[in-house]
Protein backbone atom coordinates (compact mmCIF):
# COMPACT_ATOMS: atom_id res chain seq x y z
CA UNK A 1 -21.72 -29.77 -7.96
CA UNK A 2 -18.67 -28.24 -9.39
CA UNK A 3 -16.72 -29.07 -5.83
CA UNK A 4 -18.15 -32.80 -5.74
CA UNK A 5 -16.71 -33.31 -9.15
CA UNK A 6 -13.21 -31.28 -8.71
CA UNK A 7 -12.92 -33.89 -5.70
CA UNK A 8 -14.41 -37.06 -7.26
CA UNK A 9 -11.12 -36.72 -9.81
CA UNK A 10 -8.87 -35.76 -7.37
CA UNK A 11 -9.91 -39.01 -5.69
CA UNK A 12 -9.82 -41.19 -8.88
CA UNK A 13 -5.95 -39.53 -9.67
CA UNK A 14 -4.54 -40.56 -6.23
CA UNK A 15 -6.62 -43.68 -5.89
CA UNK A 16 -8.12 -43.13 -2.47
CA UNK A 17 -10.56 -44.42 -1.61
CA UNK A 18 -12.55 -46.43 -4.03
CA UNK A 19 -10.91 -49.11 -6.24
CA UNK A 20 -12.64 -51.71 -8.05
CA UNK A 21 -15.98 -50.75 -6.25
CA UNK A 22 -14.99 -51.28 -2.94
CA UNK A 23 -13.06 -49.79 -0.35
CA UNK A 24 -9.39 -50.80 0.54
CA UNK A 25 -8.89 -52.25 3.91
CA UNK A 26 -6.82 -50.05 5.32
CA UNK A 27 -9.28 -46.74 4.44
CA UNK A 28 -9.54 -45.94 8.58
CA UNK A 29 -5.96 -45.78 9.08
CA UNK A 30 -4.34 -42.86 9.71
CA UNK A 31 -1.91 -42.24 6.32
CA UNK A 32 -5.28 -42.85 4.44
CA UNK A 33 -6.69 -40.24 6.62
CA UNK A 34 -4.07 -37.97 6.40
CA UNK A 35 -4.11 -37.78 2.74
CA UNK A 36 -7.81 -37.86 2.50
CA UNK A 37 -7.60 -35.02 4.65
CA UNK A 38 -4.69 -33.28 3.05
CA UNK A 39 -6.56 -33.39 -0.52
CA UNK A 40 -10.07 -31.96 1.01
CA UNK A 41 -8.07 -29.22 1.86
CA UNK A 42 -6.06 -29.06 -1.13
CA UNK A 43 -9.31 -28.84 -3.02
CA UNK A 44 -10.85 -26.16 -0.64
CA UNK A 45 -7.86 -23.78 -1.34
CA UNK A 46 -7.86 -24.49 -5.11
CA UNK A 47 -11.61 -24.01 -5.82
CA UNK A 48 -11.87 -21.03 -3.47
CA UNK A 49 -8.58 -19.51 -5.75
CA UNK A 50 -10.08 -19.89 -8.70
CA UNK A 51 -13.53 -18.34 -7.68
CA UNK A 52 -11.79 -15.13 -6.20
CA UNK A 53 -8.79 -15.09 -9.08
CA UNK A 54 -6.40 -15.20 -6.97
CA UNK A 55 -4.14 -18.05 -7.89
CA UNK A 56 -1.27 -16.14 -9.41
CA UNK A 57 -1.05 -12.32 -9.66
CA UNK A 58 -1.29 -11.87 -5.50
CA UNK A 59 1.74 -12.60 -3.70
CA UNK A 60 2.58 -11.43 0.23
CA UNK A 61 5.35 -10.16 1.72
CA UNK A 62 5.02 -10.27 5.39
CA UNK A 63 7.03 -8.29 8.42
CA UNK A 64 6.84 -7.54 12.10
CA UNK A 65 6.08 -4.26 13.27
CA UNK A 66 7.26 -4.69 16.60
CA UNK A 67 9.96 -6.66 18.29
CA UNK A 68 13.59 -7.54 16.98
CA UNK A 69 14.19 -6.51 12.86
CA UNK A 70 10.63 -4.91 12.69
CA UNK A 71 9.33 -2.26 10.63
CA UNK A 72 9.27 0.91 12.17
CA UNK A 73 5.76 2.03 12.90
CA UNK A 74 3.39 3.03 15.76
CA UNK A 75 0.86 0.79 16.47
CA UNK A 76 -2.13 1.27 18.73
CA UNK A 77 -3.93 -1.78 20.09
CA UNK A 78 -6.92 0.05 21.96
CA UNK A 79 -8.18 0.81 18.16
CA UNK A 80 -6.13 -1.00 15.92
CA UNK A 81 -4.16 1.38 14.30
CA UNK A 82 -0.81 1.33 12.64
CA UNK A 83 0.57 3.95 11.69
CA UNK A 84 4.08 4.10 9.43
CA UNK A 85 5.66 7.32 8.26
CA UNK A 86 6.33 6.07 4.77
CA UNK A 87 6.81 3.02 2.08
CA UNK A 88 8.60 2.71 -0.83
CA UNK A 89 10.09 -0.11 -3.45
CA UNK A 90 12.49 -0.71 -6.16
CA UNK A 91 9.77 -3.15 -7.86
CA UNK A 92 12.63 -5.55 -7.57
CA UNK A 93 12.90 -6.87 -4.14
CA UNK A 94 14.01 -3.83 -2.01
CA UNK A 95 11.65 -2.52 0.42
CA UNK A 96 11.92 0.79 2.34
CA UNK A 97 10.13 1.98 5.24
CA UNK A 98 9.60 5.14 7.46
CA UNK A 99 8.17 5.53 11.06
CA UNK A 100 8.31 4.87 14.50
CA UNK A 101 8.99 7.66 17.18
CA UNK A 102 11.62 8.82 17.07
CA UNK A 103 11.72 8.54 13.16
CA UNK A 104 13.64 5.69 11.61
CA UNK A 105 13.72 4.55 8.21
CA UNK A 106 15.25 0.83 7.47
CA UNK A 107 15.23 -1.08 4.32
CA UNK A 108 14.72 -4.95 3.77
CA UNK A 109 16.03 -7.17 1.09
CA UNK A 110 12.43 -9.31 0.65
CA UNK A 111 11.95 -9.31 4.35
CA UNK A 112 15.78 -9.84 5.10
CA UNK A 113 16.69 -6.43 6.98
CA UNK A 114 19.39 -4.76 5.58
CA UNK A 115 19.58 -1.45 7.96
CA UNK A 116 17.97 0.56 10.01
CA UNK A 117 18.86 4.22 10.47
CA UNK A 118 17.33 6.28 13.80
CA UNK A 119 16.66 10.34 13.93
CA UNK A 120 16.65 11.23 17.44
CA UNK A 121 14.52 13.92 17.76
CA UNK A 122 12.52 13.79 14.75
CA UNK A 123 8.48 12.72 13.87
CA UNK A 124 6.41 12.47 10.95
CA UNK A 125 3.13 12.10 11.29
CA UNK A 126 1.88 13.36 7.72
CA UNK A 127 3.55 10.01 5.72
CA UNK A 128 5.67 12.22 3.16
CA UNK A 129 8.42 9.73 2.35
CA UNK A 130 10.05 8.38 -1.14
CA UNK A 131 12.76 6.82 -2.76
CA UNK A 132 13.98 9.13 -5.83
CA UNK A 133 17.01 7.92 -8.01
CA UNK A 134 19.38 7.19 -5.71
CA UNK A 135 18.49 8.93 -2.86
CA UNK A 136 15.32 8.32 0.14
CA UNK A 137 13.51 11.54 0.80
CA UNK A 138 11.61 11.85 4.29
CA UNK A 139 9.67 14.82 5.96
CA UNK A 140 10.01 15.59 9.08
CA UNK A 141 7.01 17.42 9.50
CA UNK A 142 6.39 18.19 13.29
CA UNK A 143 10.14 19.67 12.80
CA UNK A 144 9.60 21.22 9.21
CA UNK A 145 12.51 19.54 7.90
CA UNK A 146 14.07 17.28 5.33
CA UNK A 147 15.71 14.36 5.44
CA UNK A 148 17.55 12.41 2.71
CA UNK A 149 19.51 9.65 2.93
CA UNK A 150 21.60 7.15 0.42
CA UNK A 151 19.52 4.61 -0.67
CA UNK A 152 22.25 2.00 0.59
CA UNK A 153 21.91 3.38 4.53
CA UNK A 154 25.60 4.47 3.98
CA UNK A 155 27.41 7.77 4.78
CA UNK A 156 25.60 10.81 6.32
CA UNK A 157 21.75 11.76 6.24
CA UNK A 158 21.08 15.25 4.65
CA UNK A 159 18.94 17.47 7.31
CA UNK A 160 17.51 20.53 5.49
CA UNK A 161 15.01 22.87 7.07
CA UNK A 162 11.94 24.20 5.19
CA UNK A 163 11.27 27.64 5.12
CA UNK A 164 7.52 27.21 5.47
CA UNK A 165 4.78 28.41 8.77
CA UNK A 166 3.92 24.93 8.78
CA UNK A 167 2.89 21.28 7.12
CA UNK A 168 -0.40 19.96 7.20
CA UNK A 169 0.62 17.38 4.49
CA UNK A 170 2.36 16.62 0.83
CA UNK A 171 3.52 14.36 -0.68
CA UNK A 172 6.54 13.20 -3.12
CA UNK A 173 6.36 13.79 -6.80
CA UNK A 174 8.55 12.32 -9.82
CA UNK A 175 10.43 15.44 -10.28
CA UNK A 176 9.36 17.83 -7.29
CA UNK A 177 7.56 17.31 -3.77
CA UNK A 178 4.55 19.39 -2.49
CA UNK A 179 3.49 20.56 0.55
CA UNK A 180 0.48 22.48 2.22
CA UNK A 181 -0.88 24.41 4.86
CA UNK A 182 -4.47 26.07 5.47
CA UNK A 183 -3.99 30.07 5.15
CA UNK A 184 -6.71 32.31 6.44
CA UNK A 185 -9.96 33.16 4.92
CA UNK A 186 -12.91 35.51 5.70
CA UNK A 187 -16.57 34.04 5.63
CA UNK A 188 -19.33 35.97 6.79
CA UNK A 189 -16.66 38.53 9.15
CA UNK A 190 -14.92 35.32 10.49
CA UNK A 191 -11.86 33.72 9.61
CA UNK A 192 -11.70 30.31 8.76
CA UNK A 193 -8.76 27.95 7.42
CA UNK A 194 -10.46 25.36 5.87
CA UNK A 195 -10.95 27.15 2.56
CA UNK A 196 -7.86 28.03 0.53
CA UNK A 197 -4.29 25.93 1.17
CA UNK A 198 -0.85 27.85 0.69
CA UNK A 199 0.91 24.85 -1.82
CA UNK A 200 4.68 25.03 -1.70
CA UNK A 201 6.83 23.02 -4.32
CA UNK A 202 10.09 21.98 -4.21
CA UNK A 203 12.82 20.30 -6.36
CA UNK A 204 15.00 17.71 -5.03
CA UNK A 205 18.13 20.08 -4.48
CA UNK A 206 15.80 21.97 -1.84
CA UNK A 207 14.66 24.94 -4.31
CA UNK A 208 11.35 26.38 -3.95
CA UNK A 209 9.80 26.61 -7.32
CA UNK A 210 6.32 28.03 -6.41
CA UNK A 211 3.71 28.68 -3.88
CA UNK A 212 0.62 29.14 -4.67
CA UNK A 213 -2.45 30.00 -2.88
CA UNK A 214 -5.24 27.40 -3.94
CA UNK A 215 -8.68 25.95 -2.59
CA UNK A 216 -9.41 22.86 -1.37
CA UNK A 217 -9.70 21.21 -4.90
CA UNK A 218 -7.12 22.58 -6.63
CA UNK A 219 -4.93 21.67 -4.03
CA UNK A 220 -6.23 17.96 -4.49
CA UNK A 221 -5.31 18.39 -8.48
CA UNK A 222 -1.89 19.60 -7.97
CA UNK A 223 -1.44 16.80 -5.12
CA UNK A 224 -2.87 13.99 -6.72
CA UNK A 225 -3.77 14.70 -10.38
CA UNK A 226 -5.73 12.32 -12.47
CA UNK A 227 -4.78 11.97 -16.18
CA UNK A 228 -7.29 10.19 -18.64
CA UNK A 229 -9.59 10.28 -15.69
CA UNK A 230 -13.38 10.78 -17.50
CA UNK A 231 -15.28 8.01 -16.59
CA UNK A 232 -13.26 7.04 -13.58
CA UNK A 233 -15.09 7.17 -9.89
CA UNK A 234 -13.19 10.44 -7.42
CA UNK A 235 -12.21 7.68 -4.74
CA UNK A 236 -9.85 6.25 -7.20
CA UNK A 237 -6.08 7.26 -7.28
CA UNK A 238 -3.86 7.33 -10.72
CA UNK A 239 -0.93 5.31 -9.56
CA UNK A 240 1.36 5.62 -13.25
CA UNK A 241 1.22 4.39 -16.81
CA UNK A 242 1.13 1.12 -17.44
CA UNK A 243 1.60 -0.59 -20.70
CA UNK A 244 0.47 3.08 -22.89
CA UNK A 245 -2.90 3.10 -20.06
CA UNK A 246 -3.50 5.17 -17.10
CA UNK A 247 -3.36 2.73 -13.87
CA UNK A 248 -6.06 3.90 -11.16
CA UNK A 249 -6.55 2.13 -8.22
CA UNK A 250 -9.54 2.00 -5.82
CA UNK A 251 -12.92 0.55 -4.04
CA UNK A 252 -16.04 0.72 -4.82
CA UNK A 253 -19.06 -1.92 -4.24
CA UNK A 254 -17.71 -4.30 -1.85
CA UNK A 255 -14.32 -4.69 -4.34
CA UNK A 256 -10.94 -3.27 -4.44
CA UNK A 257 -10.44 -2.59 -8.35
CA UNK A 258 -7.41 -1.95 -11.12
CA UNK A 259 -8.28 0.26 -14.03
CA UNK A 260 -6.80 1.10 -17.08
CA UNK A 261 -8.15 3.61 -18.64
CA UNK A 262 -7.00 5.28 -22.24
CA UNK A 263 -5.58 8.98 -23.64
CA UNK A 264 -9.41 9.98 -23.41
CA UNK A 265 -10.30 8.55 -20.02
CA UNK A 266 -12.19 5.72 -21.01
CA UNK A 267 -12.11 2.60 -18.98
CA UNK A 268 -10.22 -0.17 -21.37
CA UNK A 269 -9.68 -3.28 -18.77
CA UNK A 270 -10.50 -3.52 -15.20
CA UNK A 271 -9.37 -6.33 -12.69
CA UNK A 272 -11.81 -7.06 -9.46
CA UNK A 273 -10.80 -8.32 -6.04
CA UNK A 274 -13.36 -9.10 -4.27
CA UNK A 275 -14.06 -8.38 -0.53
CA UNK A 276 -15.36 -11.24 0.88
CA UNK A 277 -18.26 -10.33 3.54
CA UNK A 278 -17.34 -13.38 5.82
CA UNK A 279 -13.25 -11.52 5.85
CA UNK A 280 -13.28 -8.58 4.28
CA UNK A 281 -9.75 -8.31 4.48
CA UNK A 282 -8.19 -11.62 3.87
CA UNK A 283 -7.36 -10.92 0.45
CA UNK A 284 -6.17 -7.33 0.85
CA UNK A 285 -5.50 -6.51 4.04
CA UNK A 286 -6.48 -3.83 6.72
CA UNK A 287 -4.68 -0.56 5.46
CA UNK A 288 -1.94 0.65 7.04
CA UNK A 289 -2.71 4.80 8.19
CA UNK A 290 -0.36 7.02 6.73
CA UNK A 291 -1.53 10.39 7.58
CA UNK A 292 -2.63 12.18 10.70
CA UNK A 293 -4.50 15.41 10.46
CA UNK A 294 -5.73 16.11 14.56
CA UNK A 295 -7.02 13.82 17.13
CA UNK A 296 -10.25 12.51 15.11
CA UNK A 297 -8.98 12.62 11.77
CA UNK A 298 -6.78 9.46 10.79
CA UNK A 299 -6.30 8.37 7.36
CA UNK A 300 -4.20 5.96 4.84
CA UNK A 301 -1.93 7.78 2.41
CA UNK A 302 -2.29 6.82 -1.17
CA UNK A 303 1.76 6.69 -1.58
CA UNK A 304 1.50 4.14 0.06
CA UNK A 305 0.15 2.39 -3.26
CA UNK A 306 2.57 2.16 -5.77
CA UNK A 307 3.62 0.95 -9.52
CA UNK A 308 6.82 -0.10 -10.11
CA UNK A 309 8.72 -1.98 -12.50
CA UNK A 310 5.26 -3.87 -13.45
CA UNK A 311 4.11 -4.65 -10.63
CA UNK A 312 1.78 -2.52 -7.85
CA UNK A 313 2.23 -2.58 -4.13
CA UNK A 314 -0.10 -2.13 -1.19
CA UNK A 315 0.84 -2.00 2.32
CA UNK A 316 -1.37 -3.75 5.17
CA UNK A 317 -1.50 -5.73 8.89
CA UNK A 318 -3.12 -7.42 11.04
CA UNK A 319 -3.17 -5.96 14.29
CA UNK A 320 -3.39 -9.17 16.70
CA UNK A 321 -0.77 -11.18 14.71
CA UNK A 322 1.96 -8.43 14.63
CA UNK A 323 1.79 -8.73 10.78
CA UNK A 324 2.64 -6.06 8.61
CA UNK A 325 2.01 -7.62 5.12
CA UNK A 326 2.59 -6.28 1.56
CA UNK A 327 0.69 -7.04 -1.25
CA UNK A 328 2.05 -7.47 -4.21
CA UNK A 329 0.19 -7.84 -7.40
CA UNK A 330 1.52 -8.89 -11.22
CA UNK A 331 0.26 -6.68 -13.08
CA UNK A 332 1.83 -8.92 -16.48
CA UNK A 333 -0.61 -11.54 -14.95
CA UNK A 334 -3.92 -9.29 -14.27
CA UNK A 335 -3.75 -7.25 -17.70
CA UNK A 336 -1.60 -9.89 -20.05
């Protein structure tokens, strides 16, 4: 009823097709069509933006990731999987990104590319990447090394090698990065690695600061901690203050969801997007994989979700459109 009446005004406004009772002459032709048409369709998109919300705070961003000026990435058709070494943004426009094989990292301007810089030789596969400062951190975990590089693409790339057995994953802090391997345990006479993790940290001038032997969960907590957390669900990730809140990000029931939650972990505002059954993934789309563990374990990296400068970022694609979108959200708009 609401749709019938949305388009009975829209009709009365442009004057198509009733006037006076009766229809116009010229109703069949086809500019009346046309704009009959055009409106219907006008009025689908409106009504179905204002049921989901989405009118203003979404807005995409969308790339190649293959062919001339792409992002670098490795995607694989037989199951759909992209895969990019690492994402980053200035919250204002600028747009880094890490993949490919060999590694390459190139930054666009919107989706303008600005450069692209190649490291022969080199492959992440664990999606440790971030822009600090003034500087773009990388690992290059299947060579236990690090990379930094200018922000600006210019002058030469900083190659530093870990002293660490190995990296099973990390990630990039504010003011340190982290990173982890499985150390052996004895259960029941056998040895096992899937119970304590060897954390190393890291500042950004290369200095180890600590390593610590921790289990599974700890290791989680000094990964990912979760401030003002109480009453939030596990699956969520704290992505930064916002506004004096705690901003979590997550899905549960059928939505993706924004929470802000206070100093004592209560949930203050949330923001929904749905996930429509029909297209699950129309409004945000199929995640891009950021971290591979072994041959069966493939999984997105929460860095690749990030707050800055207001605003939070999400990285997706669609596989048989050679789209690799980002979703941008307002957050001025969703929590005014």
């Amino acid at each position: 009823m609401i749709e019938l009446i949305f388009l009975g005004l829209q009709i009365l406004v442009y004057g198509l097709p009733l006037r006076c009772g009766k229809f116009p002459l010229n109703f069949f032709d086809s500019r009346t069509m046309s704009r009959v048409f055009s409106l219907c369709v006008l009025h689908t998109l409106l009504f179905s933006n204002i049921l989901y919300g989405q009118t203003v705070p979404v807005n995409y961003r969308i790339y190649r990731f293959s062919g001339r000026d792409s992002v670098p990435s490795r995607y694989f058709p037989q199951s759909n999987e992209l895969y990019l070494s690492g994402f980053d943004t200035d919250g204002r426009g600028t747009f880094y990104f890490a993949g490919g094989n060999p590694l390459q990292i190139a930054c666009f301007r919107d989706t303008a590319i600005v450069y692209r810089r190649v490291f022969d030789g080199k492959l992440s596969l664990k999606g440790i990447f971030g822009l600090r400062k003034d500087s773009i951190y990388v690992i290059a975990d299947q060579q236990k090394e690090l990379i930094r590089l200018h922000k600006s693409g210019q002058g030469e790339a900083v190659e530093h090698e870990l002293p660490v057995r190995e990296i099973c994953g990390g990630r990039m802090a504010k003011n340190s990065f982290m990173l982890y391997c499985p150390v052996a345990s004895l259960v029941n006479g056998d040895t096992v690695y899937y119970k304590e993790k060897c954390v190393y940290e890291f500042d950004y001038s290369f200095k180890m600061l600590s390593c610590k032997k921790v289990s599974k969960e700890e290791q989680e907590e000094l990964l990912y901690p979760r401030p003002y957390s109480h009453n939030v669900p596990s699956l969520f990730y704290y992505k930064g203050d916002y506004k004096g809140y705690g901003l979590y990000w997550g899905t549960d029931c059928g939505k993706w969801q924004l929470l802000l939650t206070d100093k004592e972990g209560q949930v203050k505002y949330n923001y929904d997007i749905p996930m429509p059954a029909d297209d699950p993934f129309s409004i945000i789309p199929l995640q891009v994989l950021g971290i591979y563990e072994d041959a069966e374990v493939h999984r997105p990296s929460p860095d690749f979700e990030v707050l800055r400068n207001g605003r939070f970022y999400t990285v997706g694609f669609d596989g048989k459109k050679n789209k690799l979108i980002v979703t941008e959200v307002d957050l001025s708009v969703v929590f005014p």
